[in-house]
Structure formats: structure tokens, C-alpha cells
N, C-alpha and C. Protein backbone atom coordinates (compact mmCIF):
# COMPACT_ATOMS: atom_id res chain seq x y z
N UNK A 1 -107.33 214.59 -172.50
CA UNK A 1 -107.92 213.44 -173.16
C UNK A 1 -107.86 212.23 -172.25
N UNK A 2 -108.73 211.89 -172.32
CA UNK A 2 -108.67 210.34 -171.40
C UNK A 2 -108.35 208.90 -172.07
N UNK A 3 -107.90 208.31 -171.15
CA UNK A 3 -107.45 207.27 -171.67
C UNK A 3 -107.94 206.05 -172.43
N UNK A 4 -107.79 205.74 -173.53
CA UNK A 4 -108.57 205.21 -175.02
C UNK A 4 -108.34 203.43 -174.29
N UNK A 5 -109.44 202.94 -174.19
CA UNK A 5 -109.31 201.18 -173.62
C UNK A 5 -108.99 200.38 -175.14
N UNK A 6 -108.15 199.83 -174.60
CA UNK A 6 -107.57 198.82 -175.79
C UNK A 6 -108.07 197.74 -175.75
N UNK A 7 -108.40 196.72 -176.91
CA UNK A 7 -108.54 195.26 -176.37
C UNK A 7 -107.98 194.14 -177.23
N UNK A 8 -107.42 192.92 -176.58
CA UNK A 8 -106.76 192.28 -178.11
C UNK A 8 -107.49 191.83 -179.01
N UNK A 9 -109.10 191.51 -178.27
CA UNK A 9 -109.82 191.07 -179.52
C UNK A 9 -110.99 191.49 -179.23
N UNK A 10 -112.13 191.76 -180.72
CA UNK A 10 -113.18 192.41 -180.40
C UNK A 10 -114.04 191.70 -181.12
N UNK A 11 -115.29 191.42 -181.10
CA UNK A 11 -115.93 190.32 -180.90
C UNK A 11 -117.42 190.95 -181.02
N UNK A 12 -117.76 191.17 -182.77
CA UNK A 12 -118.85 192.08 -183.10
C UNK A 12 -120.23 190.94 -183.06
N UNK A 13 -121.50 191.06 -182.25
CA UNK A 13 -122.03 190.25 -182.29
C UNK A 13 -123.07 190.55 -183.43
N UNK A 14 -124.32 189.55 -184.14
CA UNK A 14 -125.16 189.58 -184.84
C UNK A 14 -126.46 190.49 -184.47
N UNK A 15 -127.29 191.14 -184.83
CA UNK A 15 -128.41 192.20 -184.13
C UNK A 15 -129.00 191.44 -184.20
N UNK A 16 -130.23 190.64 -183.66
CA UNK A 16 -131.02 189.77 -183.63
C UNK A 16 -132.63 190.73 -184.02
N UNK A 17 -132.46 192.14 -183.41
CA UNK A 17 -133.82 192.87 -183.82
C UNK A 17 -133.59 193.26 -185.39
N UNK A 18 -132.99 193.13 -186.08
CA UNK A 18 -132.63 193.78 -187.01
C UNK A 18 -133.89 194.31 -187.60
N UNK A 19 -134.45 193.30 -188.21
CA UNK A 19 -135.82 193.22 -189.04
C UNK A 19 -137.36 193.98 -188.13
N UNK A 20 -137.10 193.55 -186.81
CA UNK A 20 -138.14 193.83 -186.37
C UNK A 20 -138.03 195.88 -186.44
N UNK A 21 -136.67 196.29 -185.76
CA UNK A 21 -136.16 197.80 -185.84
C UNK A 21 -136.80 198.23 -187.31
N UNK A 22 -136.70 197.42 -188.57
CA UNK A 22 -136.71 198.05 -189.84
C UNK A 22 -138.16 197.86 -190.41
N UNK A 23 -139.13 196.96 -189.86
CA UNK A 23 -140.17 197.34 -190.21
C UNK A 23 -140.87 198.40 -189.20
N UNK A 24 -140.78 198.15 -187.87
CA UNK A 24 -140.98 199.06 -187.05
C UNK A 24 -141.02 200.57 -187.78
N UNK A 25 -139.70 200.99 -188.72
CA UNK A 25 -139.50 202.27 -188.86
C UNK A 25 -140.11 202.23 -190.26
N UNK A 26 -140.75 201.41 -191.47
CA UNK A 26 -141.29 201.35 -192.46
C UNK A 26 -142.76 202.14 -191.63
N UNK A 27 -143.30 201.40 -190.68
CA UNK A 27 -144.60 201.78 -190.29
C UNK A 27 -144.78 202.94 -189.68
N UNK A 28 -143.98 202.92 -189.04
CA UNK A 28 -143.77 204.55 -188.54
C UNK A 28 -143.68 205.80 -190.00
N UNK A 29 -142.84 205.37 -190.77
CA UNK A 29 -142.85 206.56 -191.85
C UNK A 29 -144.27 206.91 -192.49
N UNK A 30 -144.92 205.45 -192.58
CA UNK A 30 -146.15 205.82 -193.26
C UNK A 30 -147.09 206.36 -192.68
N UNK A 31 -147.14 205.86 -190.54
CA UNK A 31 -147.69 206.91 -189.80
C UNK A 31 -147.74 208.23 -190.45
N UNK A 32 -146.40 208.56 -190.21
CA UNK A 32 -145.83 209.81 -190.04
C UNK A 32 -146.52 211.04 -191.26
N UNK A 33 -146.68 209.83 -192.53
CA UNK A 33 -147.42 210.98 -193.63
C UNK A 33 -148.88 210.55 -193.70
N UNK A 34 -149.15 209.98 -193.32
CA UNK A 34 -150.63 209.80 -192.87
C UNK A 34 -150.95 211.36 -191.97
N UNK A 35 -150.34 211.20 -191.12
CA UNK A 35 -150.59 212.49 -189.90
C UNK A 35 -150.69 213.46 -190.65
N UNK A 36 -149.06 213.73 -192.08
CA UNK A 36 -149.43 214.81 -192.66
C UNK A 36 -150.23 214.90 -193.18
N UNK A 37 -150.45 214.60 -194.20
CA UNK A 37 -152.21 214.76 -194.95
C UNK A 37 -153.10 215.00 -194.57
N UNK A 38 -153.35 214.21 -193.30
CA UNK A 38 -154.80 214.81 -192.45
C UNK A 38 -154.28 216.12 -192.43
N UNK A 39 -153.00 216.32 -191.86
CA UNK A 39 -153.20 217.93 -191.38
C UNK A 39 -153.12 218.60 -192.34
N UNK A 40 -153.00 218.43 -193.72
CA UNK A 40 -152.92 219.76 -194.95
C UNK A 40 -154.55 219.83 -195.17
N UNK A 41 -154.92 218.12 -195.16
CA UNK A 41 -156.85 218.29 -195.28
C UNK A 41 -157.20 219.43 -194.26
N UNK A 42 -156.84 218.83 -193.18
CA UNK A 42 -157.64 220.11 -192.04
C UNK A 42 -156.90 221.53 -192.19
N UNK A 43 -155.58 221.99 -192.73
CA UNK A 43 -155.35 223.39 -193.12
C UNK A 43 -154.21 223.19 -194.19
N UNK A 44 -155.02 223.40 -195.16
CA UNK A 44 -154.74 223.10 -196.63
C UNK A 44 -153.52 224.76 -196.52
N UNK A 45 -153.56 225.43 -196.28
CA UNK A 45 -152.72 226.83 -196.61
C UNK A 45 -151.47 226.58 -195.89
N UNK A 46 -151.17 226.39 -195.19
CA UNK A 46 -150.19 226.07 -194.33
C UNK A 46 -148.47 225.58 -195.53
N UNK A 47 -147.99 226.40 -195.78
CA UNK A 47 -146.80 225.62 -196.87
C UNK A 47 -145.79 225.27 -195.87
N UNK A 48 -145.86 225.35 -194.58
CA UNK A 48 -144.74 224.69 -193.81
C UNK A 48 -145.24 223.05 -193.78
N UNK A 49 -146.45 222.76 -193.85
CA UNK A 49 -146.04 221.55 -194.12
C UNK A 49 -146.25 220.83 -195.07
N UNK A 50 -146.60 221.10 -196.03
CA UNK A 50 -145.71 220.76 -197.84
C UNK A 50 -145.04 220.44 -197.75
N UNK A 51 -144.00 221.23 -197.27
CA UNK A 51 -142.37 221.17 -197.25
C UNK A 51 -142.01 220.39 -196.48
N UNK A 52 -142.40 220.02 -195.39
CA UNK A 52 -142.36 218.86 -194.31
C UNK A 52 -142.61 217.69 -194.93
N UNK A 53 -143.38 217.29 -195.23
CA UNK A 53 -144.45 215.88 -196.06
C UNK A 53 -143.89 215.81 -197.33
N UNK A 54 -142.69 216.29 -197.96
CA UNK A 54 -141.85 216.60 -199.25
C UNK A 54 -140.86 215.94 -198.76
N UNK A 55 -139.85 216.05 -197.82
CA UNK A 55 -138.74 216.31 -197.11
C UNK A 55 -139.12 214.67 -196.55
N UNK A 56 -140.12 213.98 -196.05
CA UNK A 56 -140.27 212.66 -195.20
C UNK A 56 -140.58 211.71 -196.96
N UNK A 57 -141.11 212.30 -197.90
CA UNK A 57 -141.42 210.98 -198.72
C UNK A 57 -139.84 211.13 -199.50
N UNK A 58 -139.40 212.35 -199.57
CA UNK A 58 -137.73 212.07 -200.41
C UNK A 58 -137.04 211.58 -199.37
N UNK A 59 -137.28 211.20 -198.70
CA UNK A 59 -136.44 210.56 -197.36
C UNK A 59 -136.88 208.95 -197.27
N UNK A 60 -138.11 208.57 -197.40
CA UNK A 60 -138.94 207.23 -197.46
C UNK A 60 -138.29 206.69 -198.99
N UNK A 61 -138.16 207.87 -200.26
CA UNK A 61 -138.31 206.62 -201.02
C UNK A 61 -136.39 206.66 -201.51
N UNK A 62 -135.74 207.65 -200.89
CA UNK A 62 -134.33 207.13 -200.74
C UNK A 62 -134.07 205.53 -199.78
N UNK A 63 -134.49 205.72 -198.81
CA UNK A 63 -134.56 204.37 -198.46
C UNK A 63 -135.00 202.93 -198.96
N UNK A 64 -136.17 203.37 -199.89
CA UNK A 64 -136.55 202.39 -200.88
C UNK A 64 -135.39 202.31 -201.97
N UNK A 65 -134.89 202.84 -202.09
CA UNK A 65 -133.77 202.53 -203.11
C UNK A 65 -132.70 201.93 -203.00
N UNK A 66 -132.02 202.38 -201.20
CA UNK A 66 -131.28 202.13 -200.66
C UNK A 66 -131.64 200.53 -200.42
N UNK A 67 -132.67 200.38 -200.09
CA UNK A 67 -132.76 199.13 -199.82
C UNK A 67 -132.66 197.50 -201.39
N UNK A 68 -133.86 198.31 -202.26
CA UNK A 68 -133.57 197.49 -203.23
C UNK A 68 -131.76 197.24 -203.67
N UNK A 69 -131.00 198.19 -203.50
CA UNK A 69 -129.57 198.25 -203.75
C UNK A 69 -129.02 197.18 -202.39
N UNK A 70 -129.60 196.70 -201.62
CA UNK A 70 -129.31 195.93 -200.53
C UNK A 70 -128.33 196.48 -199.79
N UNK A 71 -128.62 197.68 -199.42
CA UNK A 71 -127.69 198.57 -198.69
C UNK A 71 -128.41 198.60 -197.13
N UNK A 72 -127.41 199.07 -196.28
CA UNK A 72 -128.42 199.19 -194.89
C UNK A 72 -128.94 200.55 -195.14
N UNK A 73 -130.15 200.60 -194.26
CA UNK A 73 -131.38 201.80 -194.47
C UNK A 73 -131.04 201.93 -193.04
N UNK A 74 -131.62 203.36 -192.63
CA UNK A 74 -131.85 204.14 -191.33
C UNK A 74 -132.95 204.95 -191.39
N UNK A 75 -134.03 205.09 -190.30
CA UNK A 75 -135.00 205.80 -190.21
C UNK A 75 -134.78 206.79 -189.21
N UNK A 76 -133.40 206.88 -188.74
CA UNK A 76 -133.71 207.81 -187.47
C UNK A 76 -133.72 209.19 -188.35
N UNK A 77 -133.14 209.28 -188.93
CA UNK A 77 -133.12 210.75 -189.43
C UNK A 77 -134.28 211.12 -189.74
N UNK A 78 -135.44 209.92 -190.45
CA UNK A 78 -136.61 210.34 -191.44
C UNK A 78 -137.45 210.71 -189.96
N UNK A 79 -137.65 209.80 -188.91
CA UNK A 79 -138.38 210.23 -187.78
C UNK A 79 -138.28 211.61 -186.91
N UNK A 80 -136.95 211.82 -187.05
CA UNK A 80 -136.84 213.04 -185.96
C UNK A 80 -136.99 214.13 -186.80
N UNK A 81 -137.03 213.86 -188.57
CA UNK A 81 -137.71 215.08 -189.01
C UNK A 81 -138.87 215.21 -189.08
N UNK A 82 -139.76 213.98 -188.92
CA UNK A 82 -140.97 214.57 -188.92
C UNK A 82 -141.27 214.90 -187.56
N UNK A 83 -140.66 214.33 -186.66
CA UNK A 83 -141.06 215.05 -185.37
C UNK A 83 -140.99 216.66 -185.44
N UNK A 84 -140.27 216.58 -185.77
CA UNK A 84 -139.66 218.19 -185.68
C UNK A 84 -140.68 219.36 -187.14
N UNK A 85 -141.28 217.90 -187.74
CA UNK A 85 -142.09 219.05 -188.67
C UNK A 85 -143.60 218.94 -188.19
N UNK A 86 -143.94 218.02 -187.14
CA UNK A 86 -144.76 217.94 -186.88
C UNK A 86 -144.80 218.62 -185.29
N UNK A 87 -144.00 219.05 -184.85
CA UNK A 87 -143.75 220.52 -183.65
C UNK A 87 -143.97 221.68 -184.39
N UNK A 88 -143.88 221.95 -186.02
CA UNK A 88 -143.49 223.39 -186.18
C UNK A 88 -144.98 223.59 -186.87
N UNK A 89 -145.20 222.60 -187.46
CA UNK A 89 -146.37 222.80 -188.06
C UNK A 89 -148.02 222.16 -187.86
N UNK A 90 -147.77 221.49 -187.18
CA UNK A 90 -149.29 220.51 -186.64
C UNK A 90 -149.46 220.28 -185.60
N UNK A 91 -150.86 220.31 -185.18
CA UNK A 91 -151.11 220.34 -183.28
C UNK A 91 -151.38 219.11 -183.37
N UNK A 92 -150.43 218.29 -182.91
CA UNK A 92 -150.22 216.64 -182.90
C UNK A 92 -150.62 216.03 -181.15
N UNK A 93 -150.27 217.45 -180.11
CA UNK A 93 -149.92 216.59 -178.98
C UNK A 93 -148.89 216.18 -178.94
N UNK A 94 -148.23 215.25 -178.13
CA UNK A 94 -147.05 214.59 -178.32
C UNK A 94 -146.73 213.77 -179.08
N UNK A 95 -147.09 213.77 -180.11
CA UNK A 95 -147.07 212.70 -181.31
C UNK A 95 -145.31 213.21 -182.16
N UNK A 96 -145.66 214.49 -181.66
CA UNK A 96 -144.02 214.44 -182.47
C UNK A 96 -142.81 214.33 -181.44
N UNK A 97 -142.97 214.47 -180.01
CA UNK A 97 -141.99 213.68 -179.30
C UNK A 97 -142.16 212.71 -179.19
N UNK A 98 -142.79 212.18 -179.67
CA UNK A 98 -142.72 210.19 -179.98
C UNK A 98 -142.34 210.07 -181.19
N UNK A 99 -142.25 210.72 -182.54
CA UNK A 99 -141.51 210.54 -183.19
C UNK A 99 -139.82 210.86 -183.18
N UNK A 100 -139.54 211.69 -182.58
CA UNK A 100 -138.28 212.01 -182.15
C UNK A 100 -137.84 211.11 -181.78
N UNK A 101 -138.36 210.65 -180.57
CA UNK A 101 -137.71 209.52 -179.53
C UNK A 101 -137.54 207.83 -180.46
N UNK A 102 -138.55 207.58 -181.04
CA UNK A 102 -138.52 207.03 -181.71
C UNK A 102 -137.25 206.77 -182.45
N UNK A 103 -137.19 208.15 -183.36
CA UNK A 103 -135.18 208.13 -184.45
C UNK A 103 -134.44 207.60 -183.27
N UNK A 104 -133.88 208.52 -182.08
CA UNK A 104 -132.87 208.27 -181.61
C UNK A 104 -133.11 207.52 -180.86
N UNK A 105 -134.32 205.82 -180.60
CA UNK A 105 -134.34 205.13 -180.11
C UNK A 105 -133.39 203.75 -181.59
N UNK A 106 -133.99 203.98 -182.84
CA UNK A 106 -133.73 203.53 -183.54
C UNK A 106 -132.19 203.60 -183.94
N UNK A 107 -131.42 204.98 -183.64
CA UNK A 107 -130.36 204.67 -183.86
C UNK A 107 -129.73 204.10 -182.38
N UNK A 108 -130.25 203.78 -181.90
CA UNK A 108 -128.99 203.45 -180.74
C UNK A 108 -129.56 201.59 -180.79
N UNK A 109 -130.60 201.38 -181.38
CA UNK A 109 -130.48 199.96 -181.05
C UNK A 109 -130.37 198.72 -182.40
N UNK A 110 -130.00 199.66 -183.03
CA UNK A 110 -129.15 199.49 -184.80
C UNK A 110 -127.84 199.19 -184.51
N UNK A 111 -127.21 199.66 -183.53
CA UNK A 111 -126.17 199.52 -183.06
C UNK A 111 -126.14 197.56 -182.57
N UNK A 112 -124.62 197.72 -183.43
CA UNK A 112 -124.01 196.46 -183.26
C UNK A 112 -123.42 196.14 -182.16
N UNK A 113 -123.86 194.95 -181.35
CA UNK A 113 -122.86 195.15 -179.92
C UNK A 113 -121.35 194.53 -179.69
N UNK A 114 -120.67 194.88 -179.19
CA UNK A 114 -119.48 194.54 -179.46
C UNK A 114 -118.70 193.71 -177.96
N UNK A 115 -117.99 192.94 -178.30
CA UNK A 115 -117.42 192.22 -176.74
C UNK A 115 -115.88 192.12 -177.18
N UNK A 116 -115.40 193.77 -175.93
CA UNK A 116 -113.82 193.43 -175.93
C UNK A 116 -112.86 192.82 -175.06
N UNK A 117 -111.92 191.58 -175.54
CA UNK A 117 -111.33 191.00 -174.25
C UNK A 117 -109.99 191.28 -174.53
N UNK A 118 -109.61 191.46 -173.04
CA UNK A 118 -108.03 191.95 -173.20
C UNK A 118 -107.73 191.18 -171.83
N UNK A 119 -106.29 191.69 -171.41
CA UNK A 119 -105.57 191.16 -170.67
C UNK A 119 -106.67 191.42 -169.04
N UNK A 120 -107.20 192.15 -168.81
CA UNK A 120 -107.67 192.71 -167.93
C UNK A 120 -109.74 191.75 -167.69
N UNK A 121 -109.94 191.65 -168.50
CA UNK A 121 -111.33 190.81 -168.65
C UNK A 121 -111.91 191.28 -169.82
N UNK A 122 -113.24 190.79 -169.71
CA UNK A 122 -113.90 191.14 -170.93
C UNK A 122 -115.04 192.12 -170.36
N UNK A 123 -115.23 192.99 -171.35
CA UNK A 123 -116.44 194.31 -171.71
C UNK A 123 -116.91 193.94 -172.81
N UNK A 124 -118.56 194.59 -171.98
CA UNK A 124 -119.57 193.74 -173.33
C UNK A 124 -120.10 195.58 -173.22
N UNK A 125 -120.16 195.91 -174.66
CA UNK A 125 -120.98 197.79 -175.17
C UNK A 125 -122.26 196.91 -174.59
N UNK A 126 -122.60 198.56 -174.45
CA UNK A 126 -124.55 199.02 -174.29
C UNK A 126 -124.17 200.18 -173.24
N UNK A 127 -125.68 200.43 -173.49
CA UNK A 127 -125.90 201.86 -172.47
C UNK A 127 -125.33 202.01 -171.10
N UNK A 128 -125.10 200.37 -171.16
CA UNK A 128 -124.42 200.05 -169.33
C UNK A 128 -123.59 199.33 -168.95
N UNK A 129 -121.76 199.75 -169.72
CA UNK A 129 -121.16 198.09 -170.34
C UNK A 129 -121.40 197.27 -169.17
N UNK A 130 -121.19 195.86 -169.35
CA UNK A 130 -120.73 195.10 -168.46
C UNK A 130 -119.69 194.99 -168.96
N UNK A 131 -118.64 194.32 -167.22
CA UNK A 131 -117.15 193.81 -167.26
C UNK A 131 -117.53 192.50 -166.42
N UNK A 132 -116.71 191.92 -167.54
CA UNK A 132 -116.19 190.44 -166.48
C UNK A 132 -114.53 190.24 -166.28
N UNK A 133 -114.33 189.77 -165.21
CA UNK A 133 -113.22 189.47 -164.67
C UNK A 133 -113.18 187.74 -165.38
N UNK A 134 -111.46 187.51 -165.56
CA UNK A 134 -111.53 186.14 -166.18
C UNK A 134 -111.80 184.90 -165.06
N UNK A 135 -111.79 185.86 -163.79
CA UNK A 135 -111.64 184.55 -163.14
C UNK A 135 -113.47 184.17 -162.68
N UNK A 136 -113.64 185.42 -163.18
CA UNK A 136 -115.62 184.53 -162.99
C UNK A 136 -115.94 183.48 -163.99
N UNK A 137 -115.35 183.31 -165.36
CA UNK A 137 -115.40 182.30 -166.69
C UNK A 137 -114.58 180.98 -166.51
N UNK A 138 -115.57 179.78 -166.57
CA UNK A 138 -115.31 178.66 -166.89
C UNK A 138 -114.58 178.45 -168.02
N UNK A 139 -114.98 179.13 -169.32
CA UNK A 139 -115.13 178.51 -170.92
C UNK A 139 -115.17 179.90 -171.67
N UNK A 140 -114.25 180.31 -172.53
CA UNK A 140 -114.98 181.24 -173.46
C UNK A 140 -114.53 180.42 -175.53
N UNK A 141 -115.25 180.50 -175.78
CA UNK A 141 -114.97 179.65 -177.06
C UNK A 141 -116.05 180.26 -178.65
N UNK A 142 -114.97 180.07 -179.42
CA UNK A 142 -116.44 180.66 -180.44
C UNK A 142 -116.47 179.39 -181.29
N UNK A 143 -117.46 178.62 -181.87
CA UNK A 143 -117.30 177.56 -182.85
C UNK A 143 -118.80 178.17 -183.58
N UNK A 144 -118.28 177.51 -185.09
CA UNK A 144 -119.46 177.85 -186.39
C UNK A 144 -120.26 178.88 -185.91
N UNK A 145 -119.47 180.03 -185.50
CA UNK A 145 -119.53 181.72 -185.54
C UNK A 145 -120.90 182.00 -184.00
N UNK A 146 -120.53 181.10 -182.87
CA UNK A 146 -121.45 180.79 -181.88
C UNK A 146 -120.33 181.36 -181.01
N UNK A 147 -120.52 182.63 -180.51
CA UNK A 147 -119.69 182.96 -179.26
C UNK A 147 -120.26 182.35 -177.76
N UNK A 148 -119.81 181.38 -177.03
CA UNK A 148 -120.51 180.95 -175.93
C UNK A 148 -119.18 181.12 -174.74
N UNK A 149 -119.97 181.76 -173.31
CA UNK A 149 -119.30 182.60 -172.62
C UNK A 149 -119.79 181.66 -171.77
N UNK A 150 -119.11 180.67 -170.91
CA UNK A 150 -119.54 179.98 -169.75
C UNK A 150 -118.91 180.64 -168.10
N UNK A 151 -119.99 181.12 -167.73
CA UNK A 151 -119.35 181.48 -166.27
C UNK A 151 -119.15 180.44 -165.17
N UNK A 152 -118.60 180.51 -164.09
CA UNK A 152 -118.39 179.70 -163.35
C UNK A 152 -119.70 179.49 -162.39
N UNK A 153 -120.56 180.35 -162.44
CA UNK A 153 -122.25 180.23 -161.41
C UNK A 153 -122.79 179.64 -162.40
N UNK A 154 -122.67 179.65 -163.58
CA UNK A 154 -123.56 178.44 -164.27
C UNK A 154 -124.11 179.20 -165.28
N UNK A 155 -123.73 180.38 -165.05
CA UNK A 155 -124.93 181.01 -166.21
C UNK A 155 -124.08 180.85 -167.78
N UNK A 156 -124.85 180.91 -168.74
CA UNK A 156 -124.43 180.86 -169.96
C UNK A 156 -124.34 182.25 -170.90
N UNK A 157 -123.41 182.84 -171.94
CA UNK A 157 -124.15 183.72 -172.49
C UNK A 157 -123.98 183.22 -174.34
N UNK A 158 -124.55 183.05 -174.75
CA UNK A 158 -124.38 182.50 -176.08
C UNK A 158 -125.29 183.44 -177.29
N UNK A 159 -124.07 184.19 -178.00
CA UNK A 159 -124.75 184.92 -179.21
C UNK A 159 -124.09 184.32 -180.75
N UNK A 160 -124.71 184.68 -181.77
CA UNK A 160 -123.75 184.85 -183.00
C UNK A 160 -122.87 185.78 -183.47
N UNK A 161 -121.97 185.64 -184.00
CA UNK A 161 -121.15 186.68 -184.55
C UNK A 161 -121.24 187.02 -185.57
N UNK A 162 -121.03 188.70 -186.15
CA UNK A 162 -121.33 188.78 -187.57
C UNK A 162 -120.16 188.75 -188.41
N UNK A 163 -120.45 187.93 -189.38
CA UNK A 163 -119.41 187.91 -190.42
C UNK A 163 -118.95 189.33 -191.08
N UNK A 164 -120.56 190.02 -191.42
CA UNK A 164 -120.56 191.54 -192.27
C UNK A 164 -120.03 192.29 -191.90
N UNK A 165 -119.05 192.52 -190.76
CA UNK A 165 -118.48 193.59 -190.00
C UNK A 165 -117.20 193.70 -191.14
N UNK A 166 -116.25 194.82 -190.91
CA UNK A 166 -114.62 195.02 -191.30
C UNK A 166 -113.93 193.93 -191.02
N UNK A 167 -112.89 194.06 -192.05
CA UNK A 167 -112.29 192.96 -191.66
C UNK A 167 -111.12 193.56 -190.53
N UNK A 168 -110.90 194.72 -189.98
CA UNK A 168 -110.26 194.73 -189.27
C UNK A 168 -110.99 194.20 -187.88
N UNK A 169 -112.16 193.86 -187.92
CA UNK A 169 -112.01 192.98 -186.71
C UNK A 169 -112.58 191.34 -187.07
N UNK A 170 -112.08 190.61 -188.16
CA UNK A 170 -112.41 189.28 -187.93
C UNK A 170 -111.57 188.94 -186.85
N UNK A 171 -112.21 187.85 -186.55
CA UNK A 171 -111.38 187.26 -185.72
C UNK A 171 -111.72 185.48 -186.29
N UNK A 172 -110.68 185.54 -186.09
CA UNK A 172 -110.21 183.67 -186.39
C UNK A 172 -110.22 182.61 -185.32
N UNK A 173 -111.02 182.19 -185.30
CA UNK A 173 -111.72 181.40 -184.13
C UNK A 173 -110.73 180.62 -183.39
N UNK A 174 -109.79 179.48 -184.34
CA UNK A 174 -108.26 179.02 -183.36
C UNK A 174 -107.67 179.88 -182.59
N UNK A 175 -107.42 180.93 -183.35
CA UNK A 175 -106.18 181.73 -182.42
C UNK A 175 -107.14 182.69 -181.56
N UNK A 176 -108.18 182.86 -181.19
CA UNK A 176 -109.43 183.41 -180.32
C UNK A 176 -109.16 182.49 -179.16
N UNK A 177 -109.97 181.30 -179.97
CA UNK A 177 -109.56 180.48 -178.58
C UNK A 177 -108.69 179.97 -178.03
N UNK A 178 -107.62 179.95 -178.84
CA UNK A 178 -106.25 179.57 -177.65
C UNK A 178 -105.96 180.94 -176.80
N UNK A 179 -106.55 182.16 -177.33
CA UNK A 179 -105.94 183.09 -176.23
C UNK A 179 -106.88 183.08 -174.99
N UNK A 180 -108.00 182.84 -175.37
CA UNK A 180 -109.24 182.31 -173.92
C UNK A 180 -108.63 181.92 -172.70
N UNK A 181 -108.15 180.43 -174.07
CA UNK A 181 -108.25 179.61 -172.78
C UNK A 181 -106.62 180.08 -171.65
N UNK A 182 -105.66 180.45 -172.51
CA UNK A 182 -104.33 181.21 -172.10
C UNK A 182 -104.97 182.16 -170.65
N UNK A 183 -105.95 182.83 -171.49
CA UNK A 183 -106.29 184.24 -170.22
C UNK A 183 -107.27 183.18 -168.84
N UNK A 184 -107.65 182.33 -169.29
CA UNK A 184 -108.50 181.31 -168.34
C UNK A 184 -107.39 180.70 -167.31
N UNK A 185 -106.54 180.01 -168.24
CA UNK A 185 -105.57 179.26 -167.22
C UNK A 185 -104.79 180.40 -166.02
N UNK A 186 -104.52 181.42 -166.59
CA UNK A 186 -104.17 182.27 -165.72
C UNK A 186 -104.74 183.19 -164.59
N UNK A 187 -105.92 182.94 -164.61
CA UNK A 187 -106.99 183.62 -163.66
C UNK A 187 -107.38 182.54 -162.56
């Protein structure tokens, strides 16, 4: 097993695509049974995809429910099944590896990003973390839930933080920033 990175504080930021990801995948679903229908019009016998175009609207209108309940919704699952029903059963072209890619584009950028700082610097998640060393940071400070990361070349990085996360990782903005500036003075 390899060794699990610790950090003293973790620092969940706000998704800024949120909305755009969730209509994105509203339009896509309705693509998605659009495609079917044409294809039962053009081969009405076919019961593999009934069952396909069954399987994407009990999937569409769980999400409608999910949502009126103000719950978070996900489309990756509803996409990569119709990809996958639209490989087994309809000559789409690549229309159903674009729906595939699509889900597991959607789940990876649903994803909340996270910034952990420890004794060692700070790591920011994504497909490619970055690390900063403390001694490249001028300033790290969070005020009225504004994480702003001042480097010493000038550049800025300034996001929001989400409140909606666990509470095992609030973080309390005084005692955040006195440990900053602690890890600052010492670099």
C-alpha cells in the first residue's frame, strides 16, 4: 500500500460549471431518446431497443424527481447507457462513443476541487495536481468564503469555497489563517 498524503487543512472549492454540466446533460438525455425513436421508427421490431429507450426515460425521470426533491442529479450513468444501447442496438456511427465519453466526462468534472495544505505546501486535485511550495506564496487568506492565494510572481488565484461540503472539512477561516500565515513566516 502506498503512502496515504495527509493534510492539516482541506479547502473544498465552489464548481463554478455546475449548471452549465447539468443542463448540458438535460440536453443530451433528450438527444439521446430522440435518436431512439427515430431508430424504433426506422426498425420498429427490434425489442433491444425498447428496452434501451425504457431504461434512459426511468433514468431521466428519476432525475426529475431527484431534482424537484433538490437533491444533486448525475447524468453519467444515464449517458453511458445509452451509449452502450446505442452500440448494441442502432447504427449511430460514433454517436454512442460520444455518448459514453460524454458520462465519464460529466462525472469527472462534477467533481469538487479540493486544495490541501500541510506542513510541506499546498496541492490543488485535478487530472494534474498542482503543488506549491510555501515559499513561492506571498498571502494565503480566506475572507467571506473567498479563498485568495497570492504568489510571490504576482499571480493571483482566487476561488469560492463551498459551504455544502461535510462538516468534517469546514474550515474556520481565523484559525486557517493564522496557520497560513505561521507556514508563510517560516518559508
Amino acid at each position: 500500500m502506498g503512502k496515504q498524503k495527509i493534510h492539516d487543512y482541506v479547502v473544498v472549492l465552489k464548481n463554478q460549471n455546475k449548471k452549465t454540466i447539468e443542463m448540458t446533460g438535460w440536453l443530451l438525455s433528450v438527444l439521446a431518446i430522440i435518436i431512439f425513436l427515430v431508430t424504433i421508427y426506422q426498425e420498429p421490431t427490434d425489442w433491444g431497443i425498447f428496452f434501451s429507450l425504457f431504461i434512459i426515460i426511468a433514468m431521466m425521470a428519476s432525475n426529475v424527481v431527484e431534482k424537484r426533491k433538490k437533491k444533486k442529479i448525475s447524468f453519467a450513468t444515464l449517458l453511458v447507457c445509452a451509449g452502450i444501447g446505442l452500440s448494441f442496438f442502432a447504427e449511430t456511427g460514433h454517436v454512442d462513443s460520444l455518448f459514453i465519453l460524454a458520462g465519464i466526462a460529466e462525472k469527472y468534472l462534477n467533481k469538487k476541487k479540493e486544495i490541501g495544505f500541510s506542513e510541506s505546501g499546498i496541492v490543488m486535485s485535478g487530472l494534474f495536481p498542482q503543488k506549491y511550495n510555501w515559499s513561492e506564496l506571498s498571502n494565503v487568506i480566506i475572507k467571506d468564503d473567498l479563498l485568495t492565494i497570492d504568489f510571490k510572481s504576482n499571480k493571483v488565484l482566487q476561488h469560492y469555497t463551498d459551504d455544502d461540503e461535510d462538516d468534517e472539512y469546514e474550515v474556520e477561516s481565523d484559525e486557517f489563517n493564522e496557520y497560513c500565515r505561521e507556514k508563510l513566516k517560516k518559508s
